[in-house]
C-alpha atoms as a PDB file:
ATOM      1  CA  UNK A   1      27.324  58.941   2.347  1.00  0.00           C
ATOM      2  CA  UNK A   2      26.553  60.029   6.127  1.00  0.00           C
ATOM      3  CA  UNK A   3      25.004  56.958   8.141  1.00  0.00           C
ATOM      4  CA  UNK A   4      22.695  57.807  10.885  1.00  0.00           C
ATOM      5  CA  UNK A   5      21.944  55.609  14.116  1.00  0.00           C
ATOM      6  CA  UNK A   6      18.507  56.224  16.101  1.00  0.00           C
ATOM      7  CA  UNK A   7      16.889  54.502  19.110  1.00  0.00           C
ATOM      8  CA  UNK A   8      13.561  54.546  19.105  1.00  0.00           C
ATOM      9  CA  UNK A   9      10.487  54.010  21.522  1.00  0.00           C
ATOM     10  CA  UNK A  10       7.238  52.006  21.790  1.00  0.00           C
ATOM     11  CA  UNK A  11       5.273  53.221  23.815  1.00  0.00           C
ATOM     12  CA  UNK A  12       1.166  53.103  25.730  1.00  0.00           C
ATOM     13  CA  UNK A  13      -1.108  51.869  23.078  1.00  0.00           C
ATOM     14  CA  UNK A  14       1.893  52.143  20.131  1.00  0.00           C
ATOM     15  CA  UNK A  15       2.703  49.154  21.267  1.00  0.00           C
ATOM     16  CA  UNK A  16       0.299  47.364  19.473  1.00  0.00           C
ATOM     17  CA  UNK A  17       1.590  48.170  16.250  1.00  0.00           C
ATOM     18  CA  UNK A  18       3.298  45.589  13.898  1.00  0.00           C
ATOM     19  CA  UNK A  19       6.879  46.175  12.864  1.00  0.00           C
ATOM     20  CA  UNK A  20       5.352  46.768   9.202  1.00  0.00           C
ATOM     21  CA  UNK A  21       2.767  49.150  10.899  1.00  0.00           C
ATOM     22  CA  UNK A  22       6.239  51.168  12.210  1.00  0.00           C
ATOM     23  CA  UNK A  23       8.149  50.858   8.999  1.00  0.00           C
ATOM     24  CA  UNK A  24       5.249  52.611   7.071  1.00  0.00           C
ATOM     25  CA  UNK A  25       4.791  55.438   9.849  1.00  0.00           C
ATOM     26  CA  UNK A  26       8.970  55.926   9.614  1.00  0.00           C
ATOM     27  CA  UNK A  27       9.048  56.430   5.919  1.00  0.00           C
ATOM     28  CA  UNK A  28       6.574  58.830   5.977  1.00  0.00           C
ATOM     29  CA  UNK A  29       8.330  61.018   8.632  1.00  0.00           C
ATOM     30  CA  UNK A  30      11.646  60.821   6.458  1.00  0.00           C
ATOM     31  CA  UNK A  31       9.447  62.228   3.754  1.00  0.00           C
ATOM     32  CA  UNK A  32       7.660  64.834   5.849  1.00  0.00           C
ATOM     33  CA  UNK A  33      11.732  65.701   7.240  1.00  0.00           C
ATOM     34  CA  UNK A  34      12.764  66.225   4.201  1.00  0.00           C
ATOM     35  CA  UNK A  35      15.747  63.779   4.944  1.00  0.00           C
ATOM     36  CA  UNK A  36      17.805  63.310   2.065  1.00  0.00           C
ATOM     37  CA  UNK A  37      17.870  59.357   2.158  1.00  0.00           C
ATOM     38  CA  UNK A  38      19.925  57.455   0.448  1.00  0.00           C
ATOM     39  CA  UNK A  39      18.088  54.854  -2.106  1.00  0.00           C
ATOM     40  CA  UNK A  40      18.472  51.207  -3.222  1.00  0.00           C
ATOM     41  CA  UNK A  41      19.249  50.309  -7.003  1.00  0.00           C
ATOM     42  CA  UNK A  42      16.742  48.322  -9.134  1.00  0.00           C
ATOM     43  CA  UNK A  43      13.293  48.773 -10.167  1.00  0.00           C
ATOM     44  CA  UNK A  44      11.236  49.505  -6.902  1.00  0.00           C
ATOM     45  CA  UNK A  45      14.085  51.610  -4.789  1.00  0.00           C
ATOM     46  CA  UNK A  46      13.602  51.843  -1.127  1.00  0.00           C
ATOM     47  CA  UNK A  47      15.154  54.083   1.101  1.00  0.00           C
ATOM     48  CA  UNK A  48      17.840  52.559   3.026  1.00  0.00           C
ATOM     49  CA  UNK A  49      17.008  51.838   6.462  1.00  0.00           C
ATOM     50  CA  UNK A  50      18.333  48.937   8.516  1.00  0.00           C
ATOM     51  CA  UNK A  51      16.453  48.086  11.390  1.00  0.00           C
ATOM     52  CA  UNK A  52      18.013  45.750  14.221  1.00  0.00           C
ATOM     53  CA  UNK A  53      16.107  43.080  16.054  1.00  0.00           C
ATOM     54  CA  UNK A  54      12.272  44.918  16.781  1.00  0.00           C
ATOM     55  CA  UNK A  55      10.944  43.949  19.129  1.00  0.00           C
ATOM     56  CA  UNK A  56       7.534  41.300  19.201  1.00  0.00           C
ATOM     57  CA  UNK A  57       3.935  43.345  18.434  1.00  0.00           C
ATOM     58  CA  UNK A  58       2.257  43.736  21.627  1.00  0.00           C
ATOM     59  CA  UNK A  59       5.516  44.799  23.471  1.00  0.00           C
ATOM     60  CA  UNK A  60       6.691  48.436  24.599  1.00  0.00           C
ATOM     61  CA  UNK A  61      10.565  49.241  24.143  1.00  0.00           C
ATOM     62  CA  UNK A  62      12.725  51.728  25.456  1.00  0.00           C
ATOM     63  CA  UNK A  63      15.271  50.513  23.036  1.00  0.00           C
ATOM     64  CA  UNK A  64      14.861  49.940  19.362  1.00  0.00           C
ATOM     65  CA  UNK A  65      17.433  50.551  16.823  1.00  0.00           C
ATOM     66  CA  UNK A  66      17.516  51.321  13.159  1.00  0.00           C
ATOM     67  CA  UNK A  67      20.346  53.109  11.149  1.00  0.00           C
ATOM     68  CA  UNK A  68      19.478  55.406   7.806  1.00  0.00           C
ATOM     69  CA  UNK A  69      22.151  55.977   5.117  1.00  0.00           C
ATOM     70  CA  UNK A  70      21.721  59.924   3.948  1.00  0.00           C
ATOM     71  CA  UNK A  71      23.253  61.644   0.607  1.00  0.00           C
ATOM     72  CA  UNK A  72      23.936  64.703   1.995  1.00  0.00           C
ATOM     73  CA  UNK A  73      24.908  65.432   6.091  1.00  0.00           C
ATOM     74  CA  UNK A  74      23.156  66.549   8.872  1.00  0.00           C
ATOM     75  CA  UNK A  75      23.190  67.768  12.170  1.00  0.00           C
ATOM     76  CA  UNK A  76      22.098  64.166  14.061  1.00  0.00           C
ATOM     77  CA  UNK A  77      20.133  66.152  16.992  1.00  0.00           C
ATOM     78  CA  UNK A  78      18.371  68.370  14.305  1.00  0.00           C
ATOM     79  CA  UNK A  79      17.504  65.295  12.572  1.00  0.00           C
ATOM     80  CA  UNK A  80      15.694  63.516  15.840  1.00  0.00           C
ATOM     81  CA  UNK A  81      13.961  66.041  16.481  1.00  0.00           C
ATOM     82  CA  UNK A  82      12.480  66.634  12.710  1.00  0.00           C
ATOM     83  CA  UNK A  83      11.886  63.008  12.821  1.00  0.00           C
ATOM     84  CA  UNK A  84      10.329  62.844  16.261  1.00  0.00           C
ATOM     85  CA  UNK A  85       7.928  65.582  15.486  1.00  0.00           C
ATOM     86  CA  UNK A  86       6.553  63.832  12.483  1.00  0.00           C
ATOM     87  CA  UNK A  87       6.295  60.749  14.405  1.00  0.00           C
ATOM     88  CA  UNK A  88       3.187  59.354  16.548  1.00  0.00           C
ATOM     89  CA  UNK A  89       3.208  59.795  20.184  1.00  0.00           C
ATOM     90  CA  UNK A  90       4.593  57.065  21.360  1.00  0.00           C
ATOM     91  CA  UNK A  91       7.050  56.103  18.549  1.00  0.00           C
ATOM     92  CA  UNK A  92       9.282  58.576  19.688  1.00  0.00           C
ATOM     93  CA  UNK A  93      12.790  58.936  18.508  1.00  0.00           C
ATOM     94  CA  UNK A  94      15.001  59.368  21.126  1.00  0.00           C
ATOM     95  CA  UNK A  95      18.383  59.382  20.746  1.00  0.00           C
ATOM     96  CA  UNK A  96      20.754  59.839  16.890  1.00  0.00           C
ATOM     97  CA  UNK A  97      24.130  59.457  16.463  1.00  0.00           C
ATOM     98  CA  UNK A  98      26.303  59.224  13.431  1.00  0.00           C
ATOM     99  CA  UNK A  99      27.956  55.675  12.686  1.00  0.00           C
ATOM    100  CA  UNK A 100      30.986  55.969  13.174  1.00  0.00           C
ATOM    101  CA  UNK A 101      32.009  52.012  14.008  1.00  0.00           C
ATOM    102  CA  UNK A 102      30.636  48.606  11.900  1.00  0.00           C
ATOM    103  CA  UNK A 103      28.456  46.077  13.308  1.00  0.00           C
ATOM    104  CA  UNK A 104      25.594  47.653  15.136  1.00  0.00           C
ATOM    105  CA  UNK A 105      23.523  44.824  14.761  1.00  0.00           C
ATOM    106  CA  UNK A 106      26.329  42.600  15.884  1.00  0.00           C
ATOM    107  CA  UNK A 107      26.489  44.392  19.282  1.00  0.00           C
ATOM    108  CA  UNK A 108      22.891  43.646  20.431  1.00  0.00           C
ATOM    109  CA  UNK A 109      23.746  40.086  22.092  1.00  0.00           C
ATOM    110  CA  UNK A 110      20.729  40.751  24.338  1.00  0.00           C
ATOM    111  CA  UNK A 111      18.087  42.464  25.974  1.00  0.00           C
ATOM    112  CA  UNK A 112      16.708  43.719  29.237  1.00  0.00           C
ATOM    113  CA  UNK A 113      12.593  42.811  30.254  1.00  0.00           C
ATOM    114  CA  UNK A 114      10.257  43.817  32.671  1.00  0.00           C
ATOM    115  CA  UNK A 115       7.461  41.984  32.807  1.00  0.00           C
ATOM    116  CA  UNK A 116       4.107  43.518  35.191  1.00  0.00           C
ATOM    117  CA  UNK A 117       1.796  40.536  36.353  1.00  0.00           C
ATOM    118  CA  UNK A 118      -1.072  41.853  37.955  1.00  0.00           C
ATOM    119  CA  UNK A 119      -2.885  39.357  39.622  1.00  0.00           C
ATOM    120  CA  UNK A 120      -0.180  37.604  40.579  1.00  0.00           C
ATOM    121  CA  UNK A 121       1.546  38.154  44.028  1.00  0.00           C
ATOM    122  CA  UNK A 122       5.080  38.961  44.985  1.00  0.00           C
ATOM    123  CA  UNK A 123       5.794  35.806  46.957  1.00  0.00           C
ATOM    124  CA  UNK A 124       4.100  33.491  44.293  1.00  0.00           C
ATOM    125  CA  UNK A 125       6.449  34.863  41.370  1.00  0.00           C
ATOM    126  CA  UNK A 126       9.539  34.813  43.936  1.00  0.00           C
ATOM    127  CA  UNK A 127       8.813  30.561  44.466  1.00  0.00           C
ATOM    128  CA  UNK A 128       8.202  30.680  40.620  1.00  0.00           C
ATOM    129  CA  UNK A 129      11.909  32.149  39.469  1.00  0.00           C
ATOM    130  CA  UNK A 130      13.651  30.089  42.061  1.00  0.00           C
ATOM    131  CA  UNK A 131      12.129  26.794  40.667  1.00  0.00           C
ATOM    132  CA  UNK A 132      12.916  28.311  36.997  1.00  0.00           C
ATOM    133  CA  UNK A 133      16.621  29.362  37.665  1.00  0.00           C
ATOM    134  CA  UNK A 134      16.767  26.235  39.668  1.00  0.00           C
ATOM    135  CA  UNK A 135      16.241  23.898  36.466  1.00  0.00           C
ATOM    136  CA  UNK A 136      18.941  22.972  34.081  1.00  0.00           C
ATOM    137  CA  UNK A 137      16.182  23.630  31.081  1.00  0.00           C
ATOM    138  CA  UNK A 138      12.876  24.449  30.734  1.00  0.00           C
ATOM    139  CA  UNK A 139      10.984  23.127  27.405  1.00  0.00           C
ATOM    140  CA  UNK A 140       8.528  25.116  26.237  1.00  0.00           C
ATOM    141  CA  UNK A 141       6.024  25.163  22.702  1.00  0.00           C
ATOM    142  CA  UNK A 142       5.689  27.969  20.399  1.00  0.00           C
ATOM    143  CA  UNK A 143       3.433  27.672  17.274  1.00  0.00           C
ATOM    144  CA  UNK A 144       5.365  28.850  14.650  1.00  0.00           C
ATOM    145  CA  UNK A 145       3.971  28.603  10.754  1.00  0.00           C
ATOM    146  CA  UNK A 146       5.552  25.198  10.275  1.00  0.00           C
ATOM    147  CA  UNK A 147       3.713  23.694  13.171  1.00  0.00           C
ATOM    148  CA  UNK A 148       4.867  23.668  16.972  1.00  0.00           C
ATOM    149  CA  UNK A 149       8.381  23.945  17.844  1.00  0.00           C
ATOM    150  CA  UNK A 150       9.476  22.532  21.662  1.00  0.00           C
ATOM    151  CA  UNK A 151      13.227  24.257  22.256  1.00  0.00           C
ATOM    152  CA  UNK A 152      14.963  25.293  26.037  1.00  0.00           C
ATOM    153  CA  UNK A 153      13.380  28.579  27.489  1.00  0.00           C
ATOM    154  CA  UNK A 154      16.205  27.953  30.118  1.00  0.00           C
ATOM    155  CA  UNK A 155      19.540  28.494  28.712  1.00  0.00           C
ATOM    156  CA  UNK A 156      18.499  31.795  26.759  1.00  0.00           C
ATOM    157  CA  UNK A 157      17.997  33.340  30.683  1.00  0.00           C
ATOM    158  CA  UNK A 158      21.236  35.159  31.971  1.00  0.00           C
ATOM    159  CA  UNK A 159      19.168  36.821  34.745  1.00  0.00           C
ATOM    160  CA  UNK A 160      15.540  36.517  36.338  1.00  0.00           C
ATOM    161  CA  UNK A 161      13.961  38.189  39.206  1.00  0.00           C
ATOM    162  CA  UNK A 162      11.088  38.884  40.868  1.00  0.00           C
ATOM    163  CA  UNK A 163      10.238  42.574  42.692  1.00  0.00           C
ATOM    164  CA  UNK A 164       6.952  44.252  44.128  1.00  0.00           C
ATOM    165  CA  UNK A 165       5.182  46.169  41.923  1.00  0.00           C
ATOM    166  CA  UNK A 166       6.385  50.337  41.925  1.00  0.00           C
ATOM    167  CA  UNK A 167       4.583  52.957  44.656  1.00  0.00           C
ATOM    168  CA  UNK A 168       4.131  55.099  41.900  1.00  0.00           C
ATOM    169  CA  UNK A 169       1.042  52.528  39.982  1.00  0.00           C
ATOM    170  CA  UNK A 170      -0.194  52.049  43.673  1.00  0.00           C
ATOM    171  CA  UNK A 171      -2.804  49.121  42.636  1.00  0.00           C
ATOM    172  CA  UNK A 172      -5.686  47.344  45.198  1.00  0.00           C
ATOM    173  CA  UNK A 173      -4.806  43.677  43.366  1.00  0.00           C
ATOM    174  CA  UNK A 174      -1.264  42.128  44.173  1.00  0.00           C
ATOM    175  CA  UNK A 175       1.045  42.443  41.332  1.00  0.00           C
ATOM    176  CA  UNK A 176       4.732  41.201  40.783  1.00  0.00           C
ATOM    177  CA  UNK A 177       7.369  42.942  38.739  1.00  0.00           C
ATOM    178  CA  UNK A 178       9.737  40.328  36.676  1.00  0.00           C
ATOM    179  CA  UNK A 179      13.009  41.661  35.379  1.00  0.00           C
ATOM    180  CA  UNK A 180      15.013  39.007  32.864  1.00  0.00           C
ATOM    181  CA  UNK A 181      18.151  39.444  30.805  1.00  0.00           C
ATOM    182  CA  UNK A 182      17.802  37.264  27.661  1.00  0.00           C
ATOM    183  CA  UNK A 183      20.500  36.019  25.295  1.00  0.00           C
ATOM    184  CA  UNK A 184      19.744  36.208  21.488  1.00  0.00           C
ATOM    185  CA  UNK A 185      19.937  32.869  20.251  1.00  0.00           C
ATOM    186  CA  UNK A 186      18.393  30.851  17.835  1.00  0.00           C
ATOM    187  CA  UNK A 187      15.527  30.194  18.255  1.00  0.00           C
ATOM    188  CA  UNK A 188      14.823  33.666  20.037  1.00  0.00           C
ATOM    189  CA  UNK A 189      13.404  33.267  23.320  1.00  0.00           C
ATOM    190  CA  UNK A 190      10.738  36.036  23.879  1.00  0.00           C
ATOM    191  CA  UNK A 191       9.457  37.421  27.041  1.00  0.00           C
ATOM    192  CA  UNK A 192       6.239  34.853  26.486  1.00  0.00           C
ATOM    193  CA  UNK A 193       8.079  31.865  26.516  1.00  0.00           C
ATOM    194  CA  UNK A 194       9.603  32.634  29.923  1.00  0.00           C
ATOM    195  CA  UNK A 195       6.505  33.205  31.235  1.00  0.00           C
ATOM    196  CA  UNK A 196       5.539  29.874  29.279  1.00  0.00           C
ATOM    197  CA  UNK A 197       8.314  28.064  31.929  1.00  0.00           C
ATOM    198  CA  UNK A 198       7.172  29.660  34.747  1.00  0.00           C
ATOM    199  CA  UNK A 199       3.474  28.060  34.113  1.00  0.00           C
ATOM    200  CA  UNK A 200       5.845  24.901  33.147  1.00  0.00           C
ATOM    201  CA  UNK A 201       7.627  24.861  36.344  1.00  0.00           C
ATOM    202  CA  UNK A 202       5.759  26.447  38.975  1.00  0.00           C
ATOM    203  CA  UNK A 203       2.021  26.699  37.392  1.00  0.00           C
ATOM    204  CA  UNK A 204       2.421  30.443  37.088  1.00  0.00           C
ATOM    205  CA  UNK A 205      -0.717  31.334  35.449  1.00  0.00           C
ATOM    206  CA  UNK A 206      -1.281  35.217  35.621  1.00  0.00           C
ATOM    207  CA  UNK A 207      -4.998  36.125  35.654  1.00  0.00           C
ATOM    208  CA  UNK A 208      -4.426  39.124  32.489  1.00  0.00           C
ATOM    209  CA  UNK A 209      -1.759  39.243  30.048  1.00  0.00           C
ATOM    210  CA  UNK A 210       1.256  40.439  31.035  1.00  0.00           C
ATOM    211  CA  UNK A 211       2.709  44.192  30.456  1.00  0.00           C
ATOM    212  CA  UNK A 212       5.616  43.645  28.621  1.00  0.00           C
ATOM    213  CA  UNK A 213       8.388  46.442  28.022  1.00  0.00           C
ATOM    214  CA  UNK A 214      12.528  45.904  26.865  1.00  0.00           C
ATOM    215  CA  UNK A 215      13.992  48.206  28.969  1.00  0.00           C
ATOM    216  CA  UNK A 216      17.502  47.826  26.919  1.00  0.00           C
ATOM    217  CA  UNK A 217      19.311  45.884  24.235  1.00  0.00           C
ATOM    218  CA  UNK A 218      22.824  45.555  24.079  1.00  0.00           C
ATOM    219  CA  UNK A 219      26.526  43.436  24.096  1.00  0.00           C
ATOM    220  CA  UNK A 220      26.006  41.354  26.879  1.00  0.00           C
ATOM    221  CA  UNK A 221      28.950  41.581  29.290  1.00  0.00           C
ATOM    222  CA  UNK A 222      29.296  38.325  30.990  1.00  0.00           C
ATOM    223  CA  UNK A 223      31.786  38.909  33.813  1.00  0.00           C
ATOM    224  CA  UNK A 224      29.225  41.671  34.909  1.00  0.00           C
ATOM    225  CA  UNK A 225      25.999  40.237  33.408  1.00  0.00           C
ATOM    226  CA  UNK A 226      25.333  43.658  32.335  1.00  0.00           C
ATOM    227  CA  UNK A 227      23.577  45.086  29.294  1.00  0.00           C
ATOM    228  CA  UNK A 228      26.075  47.545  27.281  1.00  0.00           C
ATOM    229  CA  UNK A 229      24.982  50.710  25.419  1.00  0.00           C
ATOM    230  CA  UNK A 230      25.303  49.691  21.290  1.00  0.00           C
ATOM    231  CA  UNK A 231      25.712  53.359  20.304  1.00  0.00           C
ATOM    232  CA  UNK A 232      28.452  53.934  23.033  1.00  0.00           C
ATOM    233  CA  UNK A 233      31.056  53.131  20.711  1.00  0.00           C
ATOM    234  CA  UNK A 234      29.999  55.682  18.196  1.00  0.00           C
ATOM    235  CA  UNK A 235      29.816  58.581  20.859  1.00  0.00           C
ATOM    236  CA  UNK A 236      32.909  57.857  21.778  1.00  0.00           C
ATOM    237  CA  UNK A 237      34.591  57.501  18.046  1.00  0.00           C
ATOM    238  CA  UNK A 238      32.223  61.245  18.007  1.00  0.00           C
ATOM    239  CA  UNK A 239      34.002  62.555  20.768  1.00  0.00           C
ATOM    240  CA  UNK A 240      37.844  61.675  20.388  1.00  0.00           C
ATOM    241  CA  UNK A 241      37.408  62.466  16.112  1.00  0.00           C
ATOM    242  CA  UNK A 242      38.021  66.428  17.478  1.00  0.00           C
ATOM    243  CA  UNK A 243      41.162  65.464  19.507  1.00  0.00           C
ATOM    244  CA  UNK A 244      42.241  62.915  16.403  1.00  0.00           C
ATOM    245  CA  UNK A 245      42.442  65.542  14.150  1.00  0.00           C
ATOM    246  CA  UNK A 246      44.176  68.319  15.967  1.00  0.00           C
ATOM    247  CA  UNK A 247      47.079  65.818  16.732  1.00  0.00           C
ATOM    248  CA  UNK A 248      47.187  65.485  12.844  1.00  0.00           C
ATOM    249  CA  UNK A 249      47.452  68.728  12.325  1.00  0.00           C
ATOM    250  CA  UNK A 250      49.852  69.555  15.051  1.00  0.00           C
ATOM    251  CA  UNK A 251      51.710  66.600  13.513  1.00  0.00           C
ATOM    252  CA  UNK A 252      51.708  68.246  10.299  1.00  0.00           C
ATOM    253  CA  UNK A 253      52.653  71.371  11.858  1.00  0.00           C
ATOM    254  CA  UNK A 254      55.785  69.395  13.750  1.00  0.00           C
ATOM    255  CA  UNK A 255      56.749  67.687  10.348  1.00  0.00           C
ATOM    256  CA  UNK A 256      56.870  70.814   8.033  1.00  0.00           C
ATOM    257  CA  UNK A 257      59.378  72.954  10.757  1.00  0.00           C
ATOM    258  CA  UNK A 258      61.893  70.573  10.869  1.00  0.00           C
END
């Protein structure tokens, strides 16, 4: 059984749709891609397909994961691009690899955010992070469907800055770029519950909804409080597999003239 690791994209108005909405739309690409997937046991069999930490509806994402299992191999690049061309526009799959290392889900520790506030000026968002870093925690409410839940927006937050909006969406309103490195704890702290402490702290209020995107998701390095690639470890188990095997065989080679 060949496994199969993809990143994936949400992007422009795909954004909008539900994890559930995504499943469906993947499952019908592996059927028009004639992937030979790999099915569970039992009465209703499903395709095996592991997806890893999606990200919140309403969010874009330069980096979602999901592995397939497959009963037969295939070329990984042929595959992406079978899959991407029966995908939406948007929900573009980006990137395959085959697994060649355990734990993928294990190895996204956290993500990268960018957050666009229109409205909301440079300056005011700078005094907003300093007050937020500043704090030792931040409560914050979420509804959740056992009621409200008040936990630390604070501690989650390896990183938070604030940046002028990009000269390529030149814009006539002032608008304020956040970019925040979150932890994956428990509970999850989202992108809205940062912006939840900033209102807490400061009385941020942005005018619109924010534009939220995860720029990456990956094992958080703390000495460098860096986001790591998760499927680096399986290019590189790719790439040294050719080398591995022609020391075998020159091994082998060795072993049988003496």
């Amino acid at each position: 059984m060949q496994r199969i690791r993809l990143r994936y994209t949400k992007r422009g108005r795909l954004r909008f749709t539900s994890h559930r909405d995504f499943q469906r739309a993947f499952e019908r690409a592996l059927r028009r891609a004639e992937v030979p997937m790999a099915y569970s046991a039992g009465f209703t069999p499903h395709p095996k397909v592991s997806y890893a930490n999606a990200a919140p509806t309403g969010t874009g994402s330069e980096a979602e994961y999901l592995e397939i299992a497959l009963t037969a191999a295939r070329d990984p690049q042929k595959l992406r691009e079978l899959l991407d061309e029966s995908m939406p526009v948007g929900l573009d799959i980006i990137e395959a690899v085959e697994a060649r290392t355990s734990g993928l889900a294990d190895r996204l520790t956290a993500s990268v955010w960018e957050l666009r506030l229109d409205g909301v000026a440079p300056e005011d968002a700078e005094r907003a992070v300093v007050a937020f870093t500043a704090a030792d925690s931040v409560e914050v409410q979420r509804r959740t469907k056992n009621g409200m839940r008040t936990f630390d927006a604070r501690s989650a937050v390896a990183s938070l800055e604030a940046h002028s909006a990009q000269a390529d969406r030149p814009t006539d309103q002032p608008c304020a770029i956040l970019r925040l490195v979150v932890r994956h704890v428990t509970p999850a702290v989202r992108p809205d519950d940062v912006l939840s402490g900033l209102r807490a702290v400061a009385d941020l209020a942005p005018p619109v909804a924010a534009a939220v995107t995860r720029l990456a998701q990956g094992l958080f390095d703390e000495e460098t409080g860096t986001v790591t690639d998760p499927l680096a470890p399986d290019r590189e188990a790719v790439t040294a597999a050719p080398a591995d095997r022609t020391g075998a065989a020159t091994a082998a080679a060795a072993k049988a003239s003496a």
